[in-house]
N, C-alpha and C. Protein backbone atom coordinates (compact mmCIF):
# COMPACT_ATOMS: atom_id res chain seq x y z
N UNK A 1 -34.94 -157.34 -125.92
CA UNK A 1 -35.80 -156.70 -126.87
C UNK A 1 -36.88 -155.95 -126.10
N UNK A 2 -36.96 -154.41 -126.36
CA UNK A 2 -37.69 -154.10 -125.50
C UNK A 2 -38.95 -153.55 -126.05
N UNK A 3 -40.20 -153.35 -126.42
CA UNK A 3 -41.36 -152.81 -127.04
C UNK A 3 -41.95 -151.61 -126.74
N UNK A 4 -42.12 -150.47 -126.30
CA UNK A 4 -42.95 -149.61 -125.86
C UNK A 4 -44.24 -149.45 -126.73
N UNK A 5 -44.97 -149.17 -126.12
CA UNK A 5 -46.77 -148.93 -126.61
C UNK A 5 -47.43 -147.52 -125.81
N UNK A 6 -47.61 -146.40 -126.51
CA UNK A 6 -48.51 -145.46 -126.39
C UNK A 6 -49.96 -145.50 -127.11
N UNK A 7 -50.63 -145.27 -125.63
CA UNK A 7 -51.99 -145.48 -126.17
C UNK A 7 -52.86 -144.22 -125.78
N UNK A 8 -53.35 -143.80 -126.59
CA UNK A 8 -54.38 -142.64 -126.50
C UNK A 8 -55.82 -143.49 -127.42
N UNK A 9 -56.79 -143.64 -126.05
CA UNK A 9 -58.04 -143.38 -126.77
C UNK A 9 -58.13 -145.20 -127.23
N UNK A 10 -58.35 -144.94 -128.35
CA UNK A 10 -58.48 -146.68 -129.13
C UNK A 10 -57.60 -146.62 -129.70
N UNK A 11 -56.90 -145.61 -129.63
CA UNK A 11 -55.68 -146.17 -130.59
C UNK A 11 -54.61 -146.40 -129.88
N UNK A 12 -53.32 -147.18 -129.96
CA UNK A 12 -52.28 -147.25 -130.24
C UNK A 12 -50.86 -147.06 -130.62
N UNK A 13 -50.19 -146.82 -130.53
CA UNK A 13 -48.57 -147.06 -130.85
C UNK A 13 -47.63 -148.06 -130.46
N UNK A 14 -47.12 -149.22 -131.37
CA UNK A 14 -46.05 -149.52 -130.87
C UNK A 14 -44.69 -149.68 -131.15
N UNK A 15 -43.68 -149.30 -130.43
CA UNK A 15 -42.55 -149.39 -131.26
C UNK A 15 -41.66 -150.40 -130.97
N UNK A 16 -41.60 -151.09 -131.67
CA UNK A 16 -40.70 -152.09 -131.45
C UNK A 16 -39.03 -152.19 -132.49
N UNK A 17 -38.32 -153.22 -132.02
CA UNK A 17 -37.10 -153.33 -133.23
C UNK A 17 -37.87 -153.48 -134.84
N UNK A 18 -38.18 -154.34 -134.34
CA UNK A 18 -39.02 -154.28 -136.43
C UNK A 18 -39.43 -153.32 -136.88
N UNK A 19 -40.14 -151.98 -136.23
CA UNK A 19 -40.47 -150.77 -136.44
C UNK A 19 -41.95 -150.63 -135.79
N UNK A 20 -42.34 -149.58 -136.28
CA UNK A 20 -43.57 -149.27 -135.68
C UNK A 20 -45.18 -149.86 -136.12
N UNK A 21 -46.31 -150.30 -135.46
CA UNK A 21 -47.27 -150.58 -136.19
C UNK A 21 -48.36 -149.78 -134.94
N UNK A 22 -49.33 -149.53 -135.98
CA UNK A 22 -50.43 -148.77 -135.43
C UNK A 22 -52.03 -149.68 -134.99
N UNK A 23 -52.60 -149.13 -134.07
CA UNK A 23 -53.55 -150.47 -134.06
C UNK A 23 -55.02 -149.47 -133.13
N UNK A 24 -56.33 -149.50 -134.18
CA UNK A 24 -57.05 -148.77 -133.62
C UNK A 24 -58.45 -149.44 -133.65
N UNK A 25 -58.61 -149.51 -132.06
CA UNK A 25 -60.06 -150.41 -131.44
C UNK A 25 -60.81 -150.03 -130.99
N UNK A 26 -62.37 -150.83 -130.94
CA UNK A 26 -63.68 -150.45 -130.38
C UNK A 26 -63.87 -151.49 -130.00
N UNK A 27 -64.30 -151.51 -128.54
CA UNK A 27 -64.19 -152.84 -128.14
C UNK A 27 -64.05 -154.20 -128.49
N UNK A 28 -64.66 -154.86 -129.08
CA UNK A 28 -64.46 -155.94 -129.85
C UNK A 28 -63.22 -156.23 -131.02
N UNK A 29 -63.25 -155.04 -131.71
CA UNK A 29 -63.11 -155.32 -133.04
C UNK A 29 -61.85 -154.23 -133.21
N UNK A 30 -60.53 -154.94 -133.89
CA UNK A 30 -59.34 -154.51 -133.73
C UNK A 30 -58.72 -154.49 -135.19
N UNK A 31 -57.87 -153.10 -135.61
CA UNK A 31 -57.47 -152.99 -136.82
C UNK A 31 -55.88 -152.43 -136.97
N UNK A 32 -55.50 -153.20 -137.58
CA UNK A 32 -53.70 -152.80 -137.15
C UNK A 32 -52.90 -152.98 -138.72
N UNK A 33 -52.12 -151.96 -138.21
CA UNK A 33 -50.98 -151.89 -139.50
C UNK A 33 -49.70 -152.48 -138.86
N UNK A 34 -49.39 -153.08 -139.45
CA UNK A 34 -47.57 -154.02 -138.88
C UNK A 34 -46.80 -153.25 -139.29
N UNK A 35 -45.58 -153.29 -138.82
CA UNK A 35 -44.39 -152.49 -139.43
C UNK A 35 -44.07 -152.96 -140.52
N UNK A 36 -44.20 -154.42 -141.07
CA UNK A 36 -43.57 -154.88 -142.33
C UNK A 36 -45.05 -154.41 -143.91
N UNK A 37 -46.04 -153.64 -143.31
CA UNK A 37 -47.20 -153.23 -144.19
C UNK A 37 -47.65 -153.85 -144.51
N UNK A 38 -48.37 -154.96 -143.76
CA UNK A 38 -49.82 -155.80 -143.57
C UNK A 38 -50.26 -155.39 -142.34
N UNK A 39 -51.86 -155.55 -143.08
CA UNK A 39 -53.22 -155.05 -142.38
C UNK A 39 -53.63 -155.79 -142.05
N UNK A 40 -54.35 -156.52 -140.16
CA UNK A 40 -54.88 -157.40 -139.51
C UNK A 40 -56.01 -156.89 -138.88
N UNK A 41 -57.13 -157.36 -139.06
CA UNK A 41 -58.17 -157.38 -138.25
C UNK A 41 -58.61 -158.49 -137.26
N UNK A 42 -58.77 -158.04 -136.16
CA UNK A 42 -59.01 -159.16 -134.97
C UNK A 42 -60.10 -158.99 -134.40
N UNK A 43 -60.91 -159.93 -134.12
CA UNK A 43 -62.34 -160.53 -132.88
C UNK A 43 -62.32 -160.37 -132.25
N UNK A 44 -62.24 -160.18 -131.04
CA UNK A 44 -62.52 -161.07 -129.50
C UNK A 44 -64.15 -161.62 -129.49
N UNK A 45 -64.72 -163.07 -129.47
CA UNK A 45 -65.53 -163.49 -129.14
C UNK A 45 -65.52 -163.87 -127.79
N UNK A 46 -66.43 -164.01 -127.38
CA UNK A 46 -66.91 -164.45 -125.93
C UNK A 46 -65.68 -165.63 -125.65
N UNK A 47 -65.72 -165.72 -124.30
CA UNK A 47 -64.84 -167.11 -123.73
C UNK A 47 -63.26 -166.80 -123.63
N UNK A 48 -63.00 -165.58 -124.41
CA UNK A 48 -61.82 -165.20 -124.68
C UNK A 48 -60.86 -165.48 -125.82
N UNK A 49 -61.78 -165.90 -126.48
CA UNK A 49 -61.48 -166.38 -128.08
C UNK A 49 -61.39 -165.18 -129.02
N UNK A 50 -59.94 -165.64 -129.61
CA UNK A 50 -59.51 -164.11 -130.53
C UNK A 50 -59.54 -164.75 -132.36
N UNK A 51 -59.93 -163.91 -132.91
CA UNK A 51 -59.98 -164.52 -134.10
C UNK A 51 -59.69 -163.74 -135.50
N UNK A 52 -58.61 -163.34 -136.08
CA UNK A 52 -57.99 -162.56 -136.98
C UNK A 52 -57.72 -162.92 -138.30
N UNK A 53 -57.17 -161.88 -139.39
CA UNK A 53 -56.95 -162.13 -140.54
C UNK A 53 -56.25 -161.36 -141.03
N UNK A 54 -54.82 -161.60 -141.39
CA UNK A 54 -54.07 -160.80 -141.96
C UNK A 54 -54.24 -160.54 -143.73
N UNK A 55 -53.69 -159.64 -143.97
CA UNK A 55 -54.01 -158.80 -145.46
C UNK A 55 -52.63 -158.69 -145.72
N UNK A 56 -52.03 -158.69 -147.44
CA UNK A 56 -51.20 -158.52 -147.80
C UNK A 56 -49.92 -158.78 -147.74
N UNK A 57 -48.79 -158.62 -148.24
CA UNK A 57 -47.75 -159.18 -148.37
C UNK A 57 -46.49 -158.17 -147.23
N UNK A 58 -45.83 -158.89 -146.76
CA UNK A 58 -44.39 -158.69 -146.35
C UNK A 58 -43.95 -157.36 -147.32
N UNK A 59 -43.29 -156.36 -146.75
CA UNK A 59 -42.54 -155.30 -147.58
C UNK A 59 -41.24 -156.05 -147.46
N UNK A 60 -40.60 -156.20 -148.03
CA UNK A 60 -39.15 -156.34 -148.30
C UNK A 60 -38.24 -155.59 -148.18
N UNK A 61 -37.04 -155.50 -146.79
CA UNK A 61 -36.33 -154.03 -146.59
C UNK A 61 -34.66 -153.98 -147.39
N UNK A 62 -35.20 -155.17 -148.53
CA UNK A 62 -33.91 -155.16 -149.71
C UNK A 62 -32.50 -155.93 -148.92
N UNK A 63 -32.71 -156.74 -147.74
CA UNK A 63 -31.55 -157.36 -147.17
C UNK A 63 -31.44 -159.38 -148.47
N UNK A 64 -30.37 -159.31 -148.35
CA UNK A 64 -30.04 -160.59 -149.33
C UNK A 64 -29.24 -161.66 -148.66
């Protein structure tokens, strides 16, 4: 499984098998779209402590 990531700037690209998600940062503070269309925001606090929260539901790509 292989991932590539283009990055310009604070932002992001990555493409992976699941598809693509976008992810755009200022130092600390990190905001990303998943390929399945949930929205995560992430921390970094001191010590190296990461601390996030995902938003919304799984898209469903209609497999049964």
């Amino acid at each position: 499984m292989k991932i590539n990531s283009i990055q310009a700037g604070p932002c992001r690209v990555t493409l992976s098998p699941h598809g693509v998600s976008y992810t755009f940062g200022i130092r600390k503070l990190y905001l990303t779209t998943t390929p399945d269309g949930r929205k995560q925001v992430k921390v970094r606090l001191p010590g190296g402590l990461r601390v996030g929260k995902t938003f919304g539901k799984r898209r469903s790509h209609g497999h049964h």
